[in-house]
N, C-alpha and C. Protein backbone atom coordinates (compact mmCIF):
# COMPACT_ATOMS: atom_id res chain seq x y z
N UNK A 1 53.39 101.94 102.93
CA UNK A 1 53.19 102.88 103.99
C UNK A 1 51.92 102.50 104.76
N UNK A 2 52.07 102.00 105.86
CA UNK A 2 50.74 101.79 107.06
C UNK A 2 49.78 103.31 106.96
N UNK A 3 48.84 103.11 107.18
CA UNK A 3 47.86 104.19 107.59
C UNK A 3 47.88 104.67 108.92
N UNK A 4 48.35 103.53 109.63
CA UNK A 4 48.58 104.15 110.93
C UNK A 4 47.50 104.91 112.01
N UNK A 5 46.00 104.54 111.46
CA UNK A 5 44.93 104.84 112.43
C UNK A 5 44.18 106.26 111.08
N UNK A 6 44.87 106.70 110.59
CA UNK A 6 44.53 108.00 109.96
C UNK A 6 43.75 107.95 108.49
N UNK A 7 42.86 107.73 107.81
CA UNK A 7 42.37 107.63 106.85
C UNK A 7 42.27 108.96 106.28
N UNK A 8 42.72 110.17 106.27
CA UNK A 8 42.88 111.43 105.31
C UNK A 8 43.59 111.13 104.22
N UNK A 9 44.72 110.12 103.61
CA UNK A 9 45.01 109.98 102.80
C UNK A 9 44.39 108.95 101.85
N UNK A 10 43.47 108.88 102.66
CA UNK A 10 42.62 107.79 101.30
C UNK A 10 41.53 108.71 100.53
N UNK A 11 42.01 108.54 99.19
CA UNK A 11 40.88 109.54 98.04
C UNK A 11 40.72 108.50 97.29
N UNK A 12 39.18 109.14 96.75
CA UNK A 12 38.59 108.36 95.37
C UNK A 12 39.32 108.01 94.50
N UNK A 13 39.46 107.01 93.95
CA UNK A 13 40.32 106.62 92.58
C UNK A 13 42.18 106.19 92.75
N UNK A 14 42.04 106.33 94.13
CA UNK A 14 43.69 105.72 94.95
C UNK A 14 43.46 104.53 95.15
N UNK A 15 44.48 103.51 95.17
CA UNK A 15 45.01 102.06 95.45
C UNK A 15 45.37 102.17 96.93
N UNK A 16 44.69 100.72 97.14
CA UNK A 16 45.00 100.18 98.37
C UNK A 16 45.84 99.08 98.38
N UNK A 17 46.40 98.41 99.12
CA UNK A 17 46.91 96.73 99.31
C UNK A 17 46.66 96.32 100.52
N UNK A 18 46.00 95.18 100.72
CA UNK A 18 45.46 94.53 101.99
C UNK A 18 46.78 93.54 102.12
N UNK A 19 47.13 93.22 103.25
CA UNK A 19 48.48 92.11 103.48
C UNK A 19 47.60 92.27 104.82
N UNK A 20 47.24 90.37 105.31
CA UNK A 20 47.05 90.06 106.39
C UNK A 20 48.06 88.95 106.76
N UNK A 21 49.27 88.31 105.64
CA UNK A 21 49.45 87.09 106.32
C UNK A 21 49.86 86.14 104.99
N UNK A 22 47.98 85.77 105.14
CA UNK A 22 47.36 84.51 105.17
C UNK A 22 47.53 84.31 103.10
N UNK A 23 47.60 83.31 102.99
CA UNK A 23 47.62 82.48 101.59
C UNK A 23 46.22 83.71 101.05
N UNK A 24 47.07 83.99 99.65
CA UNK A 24 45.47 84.64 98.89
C UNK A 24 45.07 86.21 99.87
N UNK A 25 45.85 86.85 100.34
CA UNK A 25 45.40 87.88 101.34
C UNK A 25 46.49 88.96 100.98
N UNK A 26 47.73 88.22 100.43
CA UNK A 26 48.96 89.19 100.87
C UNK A 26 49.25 90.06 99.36
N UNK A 27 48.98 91.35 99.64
CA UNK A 27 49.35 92.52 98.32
C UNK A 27 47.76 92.10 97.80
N UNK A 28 47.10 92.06 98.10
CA UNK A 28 45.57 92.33 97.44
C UNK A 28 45.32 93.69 97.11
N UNK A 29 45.58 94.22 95.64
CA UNK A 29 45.20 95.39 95.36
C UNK A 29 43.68 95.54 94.96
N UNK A 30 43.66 96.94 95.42
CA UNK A 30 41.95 97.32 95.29
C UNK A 30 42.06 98.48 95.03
N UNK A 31 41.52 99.65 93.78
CA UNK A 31 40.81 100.25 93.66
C UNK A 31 39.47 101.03 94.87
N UNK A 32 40.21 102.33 95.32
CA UNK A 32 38.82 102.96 96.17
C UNK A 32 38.02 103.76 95.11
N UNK A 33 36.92 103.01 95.32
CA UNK A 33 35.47 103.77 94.29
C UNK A 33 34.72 104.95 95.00
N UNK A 34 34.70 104.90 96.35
CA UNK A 34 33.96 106.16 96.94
C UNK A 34 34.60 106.18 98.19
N UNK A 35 34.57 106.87 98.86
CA UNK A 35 35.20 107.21 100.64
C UNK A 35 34.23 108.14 101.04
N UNK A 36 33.51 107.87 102.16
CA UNK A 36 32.35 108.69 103.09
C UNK A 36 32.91 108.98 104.13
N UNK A 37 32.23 109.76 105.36
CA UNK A 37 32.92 109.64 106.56
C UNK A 37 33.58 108.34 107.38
N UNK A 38 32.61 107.38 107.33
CA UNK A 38 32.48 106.76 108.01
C UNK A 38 33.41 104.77 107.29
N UNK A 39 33.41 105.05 106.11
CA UNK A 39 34.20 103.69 105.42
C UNK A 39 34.45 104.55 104.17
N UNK A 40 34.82 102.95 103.29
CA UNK A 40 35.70 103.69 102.24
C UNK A 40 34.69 102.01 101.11
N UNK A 41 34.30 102.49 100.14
CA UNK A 41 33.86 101.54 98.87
C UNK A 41 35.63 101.08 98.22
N UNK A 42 36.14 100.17 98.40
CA UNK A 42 37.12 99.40 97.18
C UNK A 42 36.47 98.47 96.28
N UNK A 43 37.17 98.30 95.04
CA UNK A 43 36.90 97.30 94.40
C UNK A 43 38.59 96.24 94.50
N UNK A 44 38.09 95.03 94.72
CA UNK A 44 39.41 94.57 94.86
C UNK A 44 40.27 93.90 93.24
N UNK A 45 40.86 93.70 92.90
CA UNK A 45 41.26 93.25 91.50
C UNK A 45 40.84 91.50 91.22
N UNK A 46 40.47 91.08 92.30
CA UNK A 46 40.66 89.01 92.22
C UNK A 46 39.49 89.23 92.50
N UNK A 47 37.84 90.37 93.09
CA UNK A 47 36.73 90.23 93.35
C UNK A 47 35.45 90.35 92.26
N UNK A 48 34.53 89.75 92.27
CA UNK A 48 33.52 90.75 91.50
C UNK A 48 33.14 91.70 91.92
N UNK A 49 32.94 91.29 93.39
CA UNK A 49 31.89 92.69 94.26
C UNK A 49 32.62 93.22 95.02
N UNK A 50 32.09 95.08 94.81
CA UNK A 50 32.60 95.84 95.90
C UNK A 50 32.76 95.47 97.15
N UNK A 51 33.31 96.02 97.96
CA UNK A 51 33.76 95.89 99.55
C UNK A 51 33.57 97.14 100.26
N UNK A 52 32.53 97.43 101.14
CA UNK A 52 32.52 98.49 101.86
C UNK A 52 33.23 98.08 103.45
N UNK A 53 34.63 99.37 103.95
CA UNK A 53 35.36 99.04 104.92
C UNK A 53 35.12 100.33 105.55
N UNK A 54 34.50 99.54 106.94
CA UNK A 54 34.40 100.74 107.79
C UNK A 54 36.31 101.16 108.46
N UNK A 55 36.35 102.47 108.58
CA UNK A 55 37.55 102.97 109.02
C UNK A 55 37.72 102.52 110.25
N UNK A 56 36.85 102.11 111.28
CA UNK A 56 36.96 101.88 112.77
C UNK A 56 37.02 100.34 112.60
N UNK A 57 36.68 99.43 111.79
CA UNK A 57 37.16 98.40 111.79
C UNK A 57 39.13 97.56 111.58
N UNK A 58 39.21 97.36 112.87
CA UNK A 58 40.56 96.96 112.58
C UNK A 58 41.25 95.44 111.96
N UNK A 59 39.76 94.97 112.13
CA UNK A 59 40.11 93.29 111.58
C UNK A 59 40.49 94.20 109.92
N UNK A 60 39.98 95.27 109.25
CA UNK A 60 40.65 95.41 108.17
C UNK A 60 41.43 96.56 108.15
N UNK A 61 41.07 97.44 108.89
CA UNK A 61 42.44 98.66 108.58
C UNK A 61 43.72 98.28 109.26
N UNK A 62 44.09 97.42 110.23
CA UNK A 62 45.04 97.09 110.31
C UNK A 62 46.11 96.44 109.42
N UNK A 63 45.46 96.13 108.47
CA UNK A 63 46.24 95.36 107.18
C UNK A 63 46.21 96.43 105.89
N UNK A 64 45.92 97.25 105.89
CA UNK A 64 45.68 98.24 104.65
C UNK A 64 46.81 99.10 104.89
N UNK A 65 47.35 98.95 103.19
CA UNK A 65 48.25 100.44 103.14
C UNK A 65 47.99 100.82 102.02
N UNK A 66 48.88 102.05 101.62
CA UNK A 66 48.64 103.03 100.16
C UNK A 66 49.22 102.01 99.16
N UNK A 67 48.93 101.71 97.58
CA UNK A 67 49.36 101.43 97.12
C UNK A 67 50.31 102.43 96.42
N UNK A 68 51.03 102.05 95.52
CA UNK A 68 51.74 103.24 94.62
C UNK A 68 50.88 102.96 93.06
């Protein structure tokens, strides 16, 4: 399911999947550790380090959906 511009359905302790494409990008699940107004903290599963994603950034919310 796309997000579609709307980040209300992203809560603490919900799965994400990043799909941009590209080799190594596509179904990247992540763990959200915190969500503020303004971005959202994931941990990704293939990373060591957190990832803070601002919501107004589309180079990454365009590729983000809910995981199940």
């Amino acid at each position: 399911m796309k997000l579609c511009g709307t980040v209300d359905q992203i809560k603490k302790g919900g799965r994400i999947a990043y799909n941009d494409g590209r080799p190594g990008h596509r179904g990247a699940l992540a763990v959200v550790l915190g969500v503020d107004p303004k971005g959202m903290t994931v941990q990704f599963e293939d990373r060591a380090d957190t990832t803070y994603i601002v919501f107004t950034d589309r180079q990454w919310m365009d590729f983000i959906e809910l995981a199940d």
